[in-house]
N, C-alpha and C. Protein backbone atom coordinates (compact mmCIF):
# COMPACT_ATOMS: atom_id res chain seq x y z
N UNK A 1 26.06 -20.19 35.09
CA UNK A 1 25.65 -18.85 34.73
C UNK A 1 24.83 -18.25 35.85
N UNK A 2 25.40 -16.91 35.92
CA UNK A 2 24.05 -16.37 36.91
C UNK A 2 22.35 -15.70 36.68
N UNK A 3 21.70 -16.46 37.58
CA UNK A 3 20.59 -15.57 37.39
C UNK A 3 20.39 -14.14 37.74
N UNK A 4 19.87 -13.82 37.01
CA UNK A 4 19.91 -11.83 37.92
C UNK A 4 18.23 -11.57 37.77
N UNK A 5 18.13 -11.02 39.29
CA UNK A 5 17.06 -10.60 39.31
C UNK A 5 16.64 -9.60 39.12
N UNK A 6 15.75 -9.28 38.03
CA UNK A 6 14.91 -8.29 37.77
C UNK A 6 15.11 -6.71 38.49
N UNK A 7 14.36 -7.43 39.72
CA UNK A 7 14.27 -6.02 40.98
C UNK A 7 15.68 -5.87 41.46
N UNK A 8 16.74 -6.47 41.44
CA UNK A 8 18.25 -6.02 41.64
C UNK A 8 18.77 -4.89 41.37
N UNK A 9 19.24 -4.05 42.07
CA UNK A 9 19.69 -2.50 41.73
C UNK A 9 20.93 -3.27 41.22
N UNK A 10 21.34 -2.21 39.77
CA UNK A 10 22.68 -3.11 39.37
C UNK A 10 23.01 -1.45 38.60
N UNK A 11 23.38 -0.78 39.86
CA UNK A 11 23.97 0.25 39.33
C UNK A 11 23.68 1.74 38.39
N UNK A 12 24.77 2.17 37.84
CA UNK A 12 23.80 3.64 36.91
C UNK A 12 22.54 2.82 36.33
N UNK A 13 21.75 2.69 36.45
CA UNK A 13 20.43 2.37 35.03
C UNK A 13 20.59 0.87 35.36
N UNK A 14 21.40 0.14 34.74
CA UNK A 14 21.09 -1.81 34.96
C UNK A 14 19.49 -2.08 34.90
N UNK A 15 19.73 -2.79 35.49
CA UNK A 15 18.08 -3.59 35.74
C UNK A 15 16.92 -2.37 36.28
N UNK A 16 17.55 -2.11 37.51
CA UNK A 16 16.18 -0.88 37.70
C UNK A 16 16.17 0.35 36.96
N UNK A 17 16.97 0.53 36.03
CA UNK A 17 16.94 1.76 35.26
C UNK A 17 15.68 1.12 33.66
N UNK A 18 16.08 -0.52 33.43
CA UNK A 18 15.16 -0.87 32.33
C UNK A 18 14.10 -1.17 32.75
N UNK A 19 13.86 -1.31 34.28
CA UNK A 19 12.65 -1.39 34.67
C UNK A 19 11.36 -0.60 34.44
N UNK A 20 12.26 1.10 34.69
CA UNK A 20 11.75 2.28 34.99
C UNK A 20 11.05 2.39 33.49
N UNK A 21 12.11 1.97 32.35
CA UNK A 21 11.86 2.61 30.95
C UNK A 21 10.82 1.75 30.62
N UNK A 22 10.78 0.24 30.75
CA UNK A 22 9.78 -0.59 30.40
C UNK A 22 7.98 -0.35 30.82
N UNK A 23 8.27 0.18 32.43
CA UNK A 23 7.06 0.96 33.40
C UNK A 23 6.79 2.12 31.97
N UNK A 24 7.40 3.01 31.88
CA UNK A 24 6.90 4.23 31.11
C UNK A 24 6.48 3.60 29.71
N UNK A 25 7.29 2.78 29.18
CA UNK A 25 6.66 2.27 27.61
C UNK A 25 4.85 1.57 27.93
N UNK A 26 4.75 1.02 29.31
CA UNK A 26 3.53 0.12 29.97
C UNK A 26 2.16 1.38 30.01
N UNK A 27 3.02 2.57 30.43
CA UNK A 27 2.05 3.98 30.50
C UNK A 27 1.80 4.34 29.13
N UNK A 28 2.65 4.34 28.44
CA UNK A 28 2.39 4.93 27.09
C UNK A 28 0.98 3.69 26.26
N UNK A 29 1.55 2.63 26.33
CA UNK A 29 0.50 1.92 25.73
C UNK A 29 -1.12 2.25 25.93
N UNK A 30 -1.01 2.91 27.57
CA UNK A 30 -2.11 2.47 28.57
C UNK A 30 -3.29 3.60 27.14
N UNK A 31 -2.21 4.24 27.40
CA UNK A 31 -2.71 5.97 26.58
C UNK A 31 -3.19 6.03 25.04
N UNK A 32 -2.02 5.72 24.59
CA UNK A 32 -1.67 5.51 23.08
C UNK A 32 -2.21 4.28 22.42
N UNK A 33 -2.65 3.40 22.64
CA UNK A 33 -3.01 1.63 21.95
C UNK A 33 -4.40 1.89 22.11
N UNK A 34 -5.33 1.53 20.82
CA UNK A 34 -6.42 1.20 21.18
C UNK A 34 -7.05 -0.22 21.00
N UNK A 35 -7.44 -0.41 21.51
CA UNK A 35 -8.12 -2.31 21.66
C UNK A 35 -8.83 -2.12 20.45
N UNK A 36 -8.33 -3.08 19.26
CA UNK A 36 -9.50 -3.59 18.10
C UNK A 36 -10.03 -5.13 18.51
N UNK A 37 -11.00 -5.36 17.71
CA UNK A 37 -11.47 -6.78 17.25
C UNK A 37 -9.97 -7.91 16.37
N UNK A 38 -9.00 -7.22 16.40
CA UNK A 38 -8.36 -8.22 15.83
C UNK A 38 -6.85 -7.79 16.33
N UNK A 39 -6.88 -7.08 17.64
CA UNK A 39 -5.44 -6.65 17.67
C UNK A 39 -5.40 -5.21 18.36
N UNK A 40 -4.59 -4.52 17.92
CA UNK A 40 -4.31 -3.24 18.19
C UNK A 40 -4.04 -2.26 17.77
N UNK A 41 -4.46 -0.96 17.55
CA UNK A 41 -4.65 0.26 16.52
C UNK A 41 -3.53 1.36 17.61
N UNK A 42 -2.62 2.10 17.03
CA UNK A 42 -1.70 3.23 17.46
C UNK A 42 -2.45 4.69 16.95
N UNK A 43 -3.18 5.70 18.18
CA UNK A 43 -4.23 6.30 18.08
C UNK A 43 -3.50 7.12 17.60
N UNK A 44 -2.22 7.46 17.21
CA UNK A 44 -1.39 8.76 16.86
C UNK A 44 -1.53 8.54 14.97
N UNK A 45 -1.04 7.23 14.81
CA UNK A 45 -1.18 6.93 13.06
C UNK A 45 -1.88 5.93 12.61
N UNK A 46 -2.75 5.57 13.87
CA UNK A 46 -3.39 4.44 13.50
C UNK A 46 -3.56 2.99 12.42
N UNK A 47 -2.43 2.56 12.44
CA UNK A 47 -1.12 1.78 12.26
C UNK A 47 -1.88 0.45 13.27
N UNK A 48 -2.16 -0.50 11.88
CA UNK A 48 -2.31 -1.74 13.37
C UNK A 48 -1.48 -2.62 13.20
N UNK A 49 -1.69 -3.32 14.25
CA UNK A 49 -1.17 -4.43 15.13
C UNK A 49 -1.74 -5.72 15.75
N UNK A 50 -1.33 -6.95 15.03
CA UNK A 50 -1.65 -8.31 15.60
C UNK A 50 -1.83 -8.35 17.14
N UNK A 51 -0.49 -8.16 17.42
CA UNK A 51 0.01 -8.38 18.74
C UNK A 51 -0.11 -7.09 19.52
N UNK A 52 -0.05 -7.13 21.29
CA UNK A 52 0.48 -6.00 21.74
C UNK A 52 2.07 -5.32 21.91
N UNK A 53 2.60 -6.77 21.84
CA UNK A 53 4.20 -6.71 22.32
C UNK A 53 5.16 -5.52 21.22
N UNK A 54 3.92 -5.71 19.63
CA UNK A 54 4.95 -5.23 18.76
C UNK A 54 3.86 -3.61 18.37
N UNK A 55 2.95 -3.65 18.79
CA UNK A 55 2.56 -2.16 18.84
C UNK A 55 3.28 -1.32 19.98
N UNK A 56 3.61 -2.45 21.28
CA UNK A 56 4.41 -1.45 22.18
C UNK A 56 5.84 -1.07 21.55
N UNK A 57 6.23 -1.92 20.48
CA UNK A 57 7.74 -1.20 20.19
C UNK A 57 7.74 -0.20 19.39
N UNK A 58 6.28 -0.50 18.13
CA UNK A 58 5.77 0.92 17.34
C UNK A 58 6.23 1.93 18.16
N UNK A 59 5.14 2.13 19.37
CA UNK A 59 5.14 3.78 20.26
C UNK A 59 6.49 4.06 20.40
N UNK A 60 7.54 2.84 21.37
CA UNK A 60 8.78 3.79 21.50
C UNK A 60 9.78 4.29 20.34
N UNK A 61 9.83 3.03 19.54
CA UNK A 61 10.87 3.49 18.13
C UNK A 61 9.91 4.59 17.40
N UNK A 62 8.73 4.48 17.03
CA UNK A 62 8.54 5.49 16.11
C UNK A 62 8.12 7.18 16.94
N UNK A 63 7.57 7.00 17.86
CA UNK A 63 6.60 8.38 18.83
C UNK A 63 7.45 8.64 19.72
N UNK A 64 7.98 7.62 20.60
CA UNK A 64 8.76 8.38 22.22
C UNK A 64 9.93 7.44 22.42
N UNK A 65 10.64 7.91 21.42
CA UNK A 65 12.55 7.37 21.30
C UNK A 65 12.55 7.68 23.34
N UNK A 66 13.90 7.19 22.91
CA UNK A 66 14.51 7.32 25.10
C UNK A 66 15.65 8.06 24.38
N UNK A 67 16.44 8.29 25.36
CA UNK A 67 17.35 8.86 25.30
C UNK A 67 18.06 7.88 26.26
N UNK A 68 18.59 6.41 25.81
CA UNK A 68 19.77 5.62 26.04
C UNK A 68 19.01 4.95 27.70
N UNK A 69 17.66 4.82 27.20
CA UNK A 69 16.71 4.79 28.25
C UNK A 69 17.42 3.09 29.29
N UNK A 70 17.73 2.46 27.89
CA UNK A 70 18.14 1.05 28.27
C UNK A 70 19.40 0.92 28.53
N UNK A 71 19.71 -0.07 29.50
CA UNK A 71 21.43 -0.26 30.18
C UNK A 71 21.43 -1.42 30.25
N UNK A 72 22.15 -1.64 29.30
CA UNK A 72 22.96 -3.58 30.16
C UNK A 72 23.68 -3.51 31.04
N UNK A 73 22.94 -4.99 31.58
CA UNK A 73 24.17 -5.23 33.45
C UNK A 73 25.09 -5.62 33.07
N UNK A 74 25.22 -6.24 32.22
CA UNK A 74 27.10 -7.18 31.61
C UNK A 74 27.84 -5.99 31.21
N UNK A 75 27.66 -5.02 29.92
CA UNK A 75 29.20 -4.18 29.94
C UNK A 75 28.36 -2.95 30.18
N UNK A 76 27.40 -2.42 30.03
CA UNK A 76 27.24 -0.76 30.56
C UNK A 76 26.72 -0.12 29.26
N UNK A 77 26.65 -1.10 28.24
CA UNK A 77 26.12 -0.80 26.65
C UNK A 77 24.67 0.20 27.02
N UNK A 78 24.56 0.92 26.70
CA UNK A 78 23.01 1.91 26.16
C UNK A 78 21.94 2.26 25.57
N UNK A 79 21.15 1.72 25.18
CA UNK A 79 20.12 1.74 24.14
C UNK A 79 18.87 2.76 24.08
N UNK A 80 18.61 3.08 23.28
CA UNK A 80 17.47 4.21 22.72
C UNK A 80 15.74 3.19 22.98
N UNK A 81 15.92 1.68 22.91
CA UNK A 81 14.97 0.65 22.81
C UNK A 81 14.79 -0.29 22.95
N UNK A 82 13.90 -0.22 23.75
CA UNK A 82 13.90 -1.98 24.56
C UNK A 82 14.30 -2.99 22.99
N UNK A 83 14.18 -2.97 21.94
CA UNK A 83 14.26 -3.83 20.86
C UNK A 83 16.13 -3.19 20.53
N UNK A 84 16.41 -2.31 20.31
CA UNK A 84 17.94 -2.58 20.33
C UNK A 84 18.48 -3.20 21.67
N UNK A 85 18.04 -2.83 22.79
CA UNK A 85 18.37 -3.57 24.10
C UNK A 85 18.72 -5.25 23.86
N UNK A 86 17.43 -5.80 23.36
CA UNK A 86 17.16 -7.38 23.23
C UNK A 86 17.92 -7.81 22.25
N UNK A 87 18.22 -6.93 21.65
CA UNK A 87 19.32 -7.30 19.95
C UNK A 87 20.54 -7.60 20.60
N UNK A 88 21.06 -6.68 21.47
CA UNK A 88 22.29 -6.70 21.78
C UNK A 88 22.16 -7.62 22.70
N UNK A 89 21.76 -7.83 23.49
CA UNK A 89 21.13 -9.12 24.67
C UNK A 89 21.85 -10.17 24.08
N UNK A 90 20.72 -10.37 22.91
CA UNK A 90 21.13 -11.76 22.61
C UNK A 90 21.78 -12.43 21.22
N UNK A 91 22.97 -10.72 20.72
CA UNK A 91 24.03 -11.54 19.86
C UNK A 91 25.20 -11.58 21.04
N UNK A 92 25.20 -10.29 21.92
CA UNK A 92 26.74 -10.63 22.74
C UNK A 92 26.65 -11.19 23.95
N UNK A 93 25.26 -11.18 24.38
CA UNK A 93 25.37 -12.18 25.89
C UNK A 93 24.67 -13.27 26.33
N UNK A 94 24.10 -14.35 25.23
CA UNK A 94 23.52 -15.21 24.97
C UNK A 94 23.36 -16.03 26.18
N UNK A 95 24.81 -16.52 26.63
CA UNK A 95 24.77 -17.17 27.86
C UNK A 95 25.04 -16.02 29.30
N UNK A 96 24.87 -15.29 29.19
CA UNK A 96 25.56 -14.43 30.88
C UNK A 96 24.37 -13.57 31.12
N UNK A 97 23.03 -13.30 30.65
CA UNK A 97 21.96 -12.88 30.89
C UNK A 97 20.64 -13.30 30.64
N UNK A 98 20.29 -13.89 32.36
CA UNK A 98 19.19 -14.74 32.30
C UNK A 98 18.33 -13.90 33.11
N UNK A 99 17.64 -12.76 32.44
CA UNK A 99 16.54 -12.23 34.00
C UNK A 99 15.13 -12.23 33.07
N UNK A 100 14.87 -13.61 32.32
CA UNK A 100 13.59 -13.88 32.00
C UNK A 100 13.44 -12.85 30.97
N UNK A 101 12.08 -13.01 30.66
CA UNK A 101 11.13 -12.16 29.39
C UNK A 101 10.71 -10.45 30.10
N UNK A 102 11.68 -9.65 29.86
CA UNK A 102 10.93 -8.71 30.70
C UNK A 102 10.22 -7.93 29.76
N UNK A 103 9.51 -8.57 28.83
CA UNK A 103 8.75 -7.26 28.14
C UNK A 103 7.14 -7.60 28.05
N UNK A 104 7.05 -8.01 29.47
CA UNK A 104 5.62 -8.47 29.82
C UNK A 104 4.97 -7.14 29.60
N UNK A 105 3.65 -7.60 29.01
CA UNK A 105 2.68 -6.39 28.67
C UNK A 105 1.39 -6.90 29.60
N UNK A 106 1.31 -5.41 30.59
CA UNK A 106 0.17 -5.10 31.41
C UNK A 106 -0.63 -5.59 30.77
N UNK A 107 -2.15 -5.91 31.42
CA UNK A 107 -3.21 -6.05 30.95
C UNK A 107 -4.18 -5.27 31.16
């Protein structure tokens, strides 16, 4: 299987196009998330959160949809969200896309 790297231009959108969208979901948090004692509060509905990983999917699915922000490198598929992105990831390309955890959250 191949590895694909991250920073690889892989065409319309591919990798540096989910890069770009993942960067802007990283800005939105910066803005939108507020640091609690037990997690994380969404300053728009203030809506908390254990984790950061799943308050960052709050902001994009519920506040700032994409517009097909996400592109797979295997067939050219489109997604509105890094979480439909990862759905489709990993029922149709289980083995043919290995470019790691990219939904590292800034600190």
């Amino acid at each position: 299987s191949t590895v694909m790297d991250p920073n690889m231009s892989q065409g319309s959108g591919g990798v540096d196009g989910n890069k770009e969208a993942l960067q802007r979901l990283n800005n939105l948090c910066k803005e939108f998330l507020r640091p609690e004692r037990t997690g994380f509060s969404c300053i728009m509905c203030n809506k908390p959160f254990a984790r950061k990983d799943t308050a960052k999917l709050h902001l994009e699915s519920i506040h700032f949809p994409t517009d097909n922000a996400y592109s797979c490198p295997l067939c050219s598929d489109t997604f509105n969200t890094y979480k439909a992105y990862d759905r489709h990831r990993s029922k149709f390309h289980k083995k043919g896309l290995k470019i790691g955890h990219i939904m590292t959250v800034d600190s």
